[in-house]
Protein backbone atom coordinates (compact mmCIF):
# COMPACT_ATOMS: atom_id res chain seq x y z
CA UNK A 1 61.00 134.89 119.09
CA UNK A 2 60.99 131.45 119.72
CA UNK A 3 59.38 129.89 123.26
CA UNK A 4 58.76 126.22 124.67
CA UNK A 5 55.77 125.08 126.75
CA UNK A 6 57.99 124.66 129.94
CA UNK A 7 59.09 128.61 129.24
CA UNK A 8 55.18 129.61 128.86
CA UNK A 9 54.33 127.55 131.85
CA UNK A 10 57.34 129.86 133.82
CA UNK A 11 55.24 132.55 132.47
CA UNK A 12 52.31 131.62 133.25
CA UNK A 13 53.20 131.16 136.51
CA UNK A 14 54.79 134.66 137.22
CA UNK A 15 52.06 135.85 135.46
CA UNK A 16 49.80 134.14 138.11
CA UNK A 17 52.10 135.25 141.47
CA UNK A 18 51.71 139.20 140.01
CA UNK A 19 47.87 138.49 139.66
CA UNK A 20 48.81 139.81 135.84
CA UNK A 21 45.41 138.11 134.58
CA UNK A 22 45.63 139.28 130.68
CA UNK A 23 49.34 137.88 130.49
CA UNK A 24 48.09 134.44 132.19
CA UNK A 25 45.08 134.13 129.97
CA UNK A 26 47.20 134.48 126.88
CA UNK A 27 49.59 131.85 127.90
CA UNK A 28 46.72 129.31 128.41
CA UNK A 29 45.41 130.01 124.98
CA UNK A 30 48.32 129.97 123.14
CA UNK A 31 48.89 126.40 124.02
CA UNK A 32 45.43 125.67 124.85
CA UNK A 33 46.96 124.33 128.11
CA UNK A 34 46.37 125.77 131.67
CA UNK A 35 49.80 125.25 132.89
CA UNK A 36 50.52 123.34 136.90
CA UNK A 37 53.34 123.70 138.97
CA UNK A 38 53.67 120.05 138.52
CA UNK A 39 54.46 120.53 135.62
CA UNK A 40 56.50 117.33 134.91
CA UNK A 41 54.26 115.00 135.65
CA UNK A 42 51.21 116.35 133.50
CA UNK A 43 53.62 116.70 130.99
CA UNK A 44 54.60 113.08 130.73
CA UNK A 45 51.08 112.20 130.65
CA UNK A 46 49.97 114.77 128.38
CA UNK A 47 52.71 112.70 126.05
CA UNK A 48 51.24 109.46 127.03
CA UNK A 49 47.95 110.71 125.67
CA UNK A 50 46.17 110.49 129.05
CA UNK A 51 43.52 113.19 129.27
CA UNK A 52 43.92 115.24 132.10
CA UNK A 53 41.18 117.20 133.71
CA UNK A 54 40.71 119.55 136.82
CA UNK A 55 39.06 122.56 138.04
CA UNK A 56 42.25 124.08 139.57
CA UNK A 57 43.28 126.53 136.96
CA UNK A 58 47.31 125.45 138.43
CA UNK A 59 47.06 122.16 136.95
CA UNK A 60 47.08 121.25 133.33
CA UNK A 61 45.10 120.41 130.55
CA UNK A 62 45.90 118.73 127.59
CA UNK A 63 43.24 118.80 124.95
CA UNK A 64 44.63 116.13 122.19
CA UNK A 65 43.38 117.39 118.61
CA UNK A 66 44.40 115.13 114.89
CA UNK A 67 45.36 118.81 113.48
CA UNK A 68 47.06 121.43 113.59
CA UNK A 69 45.93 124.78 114.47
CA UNK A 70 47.15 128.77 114.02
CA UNK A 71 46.90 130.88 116.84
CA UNK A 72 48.86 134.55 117.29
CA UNK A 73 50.57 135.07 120.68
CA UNK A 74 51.54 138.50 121.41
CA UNK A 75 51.16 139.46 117.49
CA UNK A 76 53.40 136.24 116.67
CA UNK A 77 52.15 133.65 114.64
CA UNK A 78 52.57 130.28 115.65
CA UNK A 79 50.98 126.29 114.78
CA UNK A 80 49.87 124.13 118.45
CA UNK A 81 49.49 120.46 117.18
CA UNK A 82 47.42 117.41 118.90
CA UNK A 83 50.04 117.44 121.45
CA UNK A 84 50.52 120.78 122.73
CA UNK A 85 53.65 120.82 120.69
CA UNK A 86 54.41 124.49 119.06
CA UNK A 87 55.84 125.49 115.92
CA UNK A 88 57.19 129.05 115.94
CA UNK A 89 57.91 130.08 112.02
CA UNK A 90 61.43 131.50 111.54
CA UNK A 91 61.51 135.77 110.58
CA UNK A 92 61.50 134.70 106.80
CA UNK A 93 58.25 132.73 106.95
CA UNK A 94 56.64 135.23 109.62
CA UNK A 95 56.80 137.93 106.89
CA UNK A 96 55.13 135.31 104.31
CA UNK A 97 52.53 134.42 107.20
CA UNK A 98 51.65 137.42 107.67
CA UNK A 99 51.15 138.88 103.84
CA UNK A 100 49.18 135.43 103.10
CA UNK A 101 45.56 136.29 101.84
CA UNK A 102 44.70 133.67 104.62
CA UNK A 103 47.61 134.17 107.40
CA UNK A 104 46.40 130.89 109.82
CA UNK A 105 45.72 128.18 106.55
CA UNK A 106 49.29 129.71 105.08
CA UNK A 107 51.10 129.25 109.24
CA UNK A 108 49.29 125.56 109.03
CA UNK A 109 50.66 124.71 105.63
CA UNK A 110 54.07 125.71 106.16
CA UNK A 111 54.72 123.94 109.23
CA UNK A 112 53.35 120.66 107.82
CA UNK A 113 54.82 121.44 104.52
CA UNK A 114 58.21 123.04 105.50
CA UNK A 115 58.50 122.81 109.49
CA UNK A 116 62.11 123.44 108.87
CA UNK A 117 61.32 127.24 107.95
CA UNK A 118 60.67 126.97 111.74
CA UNK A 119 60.95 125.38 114.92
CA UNK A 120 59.01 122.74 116.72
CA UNK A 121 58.97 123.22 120.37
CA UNK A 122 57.20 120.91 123.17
């Protein structure tokens, strides 16, 4: 399963018109963005490293971090870096992820270590 932040922010969005608020919720966290219909312009400057803030849920947020986090979406594993960018691990390093002693250090350490047992999305 792979996925890209303008694919989440599709559904987020459908997510959003079927008032489907567990599904919406789980797209904003798994990219710790809350996703706009404009979405190529807060994209650009979520690039640009301009922060972007608002209380309208339909606009995003960037939250720049210097590291990379694990997070699980849906029950798959994935690493969001400073820039919202995504690495989904491929099936061979999901099944090492997930019999790791410590599953979100070992989804961290590959994708800095071996990002090309995955795929970076942004």
């Amino acid at each position: 399963m792979t996925t890209t932040l303008p694919s989440l922010h599709g559904r987020f969005r459908d997510a959003i018109e079927r008032g489907d608020r567990s599904t919406a919720e789980a797209c904003l966290e798994v990219a710790d963005v809350c996703v706009s219909y404009d979405w190529a312009e807060a994209h650009e400057a979520a690039i640009a490293g301009l922060p972007l803030s608002t209380e309208d849920t339909e606009e995003v947020l960037f939250s720049a971090r210097g590291w990379l986090r694990a997070e699980e979406f849906h029950g798959w594993p994935c690493v969001i870096d400073e820039r919202g960018g995504i690495w989904w691990p491929h099936e061979e390093a999901t099944h090492e992820i997930a019999a790791a002693r410590d599953p979100e250090a070992m989804a961290v350490q590959l994708a800095q270590e071996q990002p090309e047992r995955g795929a970076w999305h942004c």
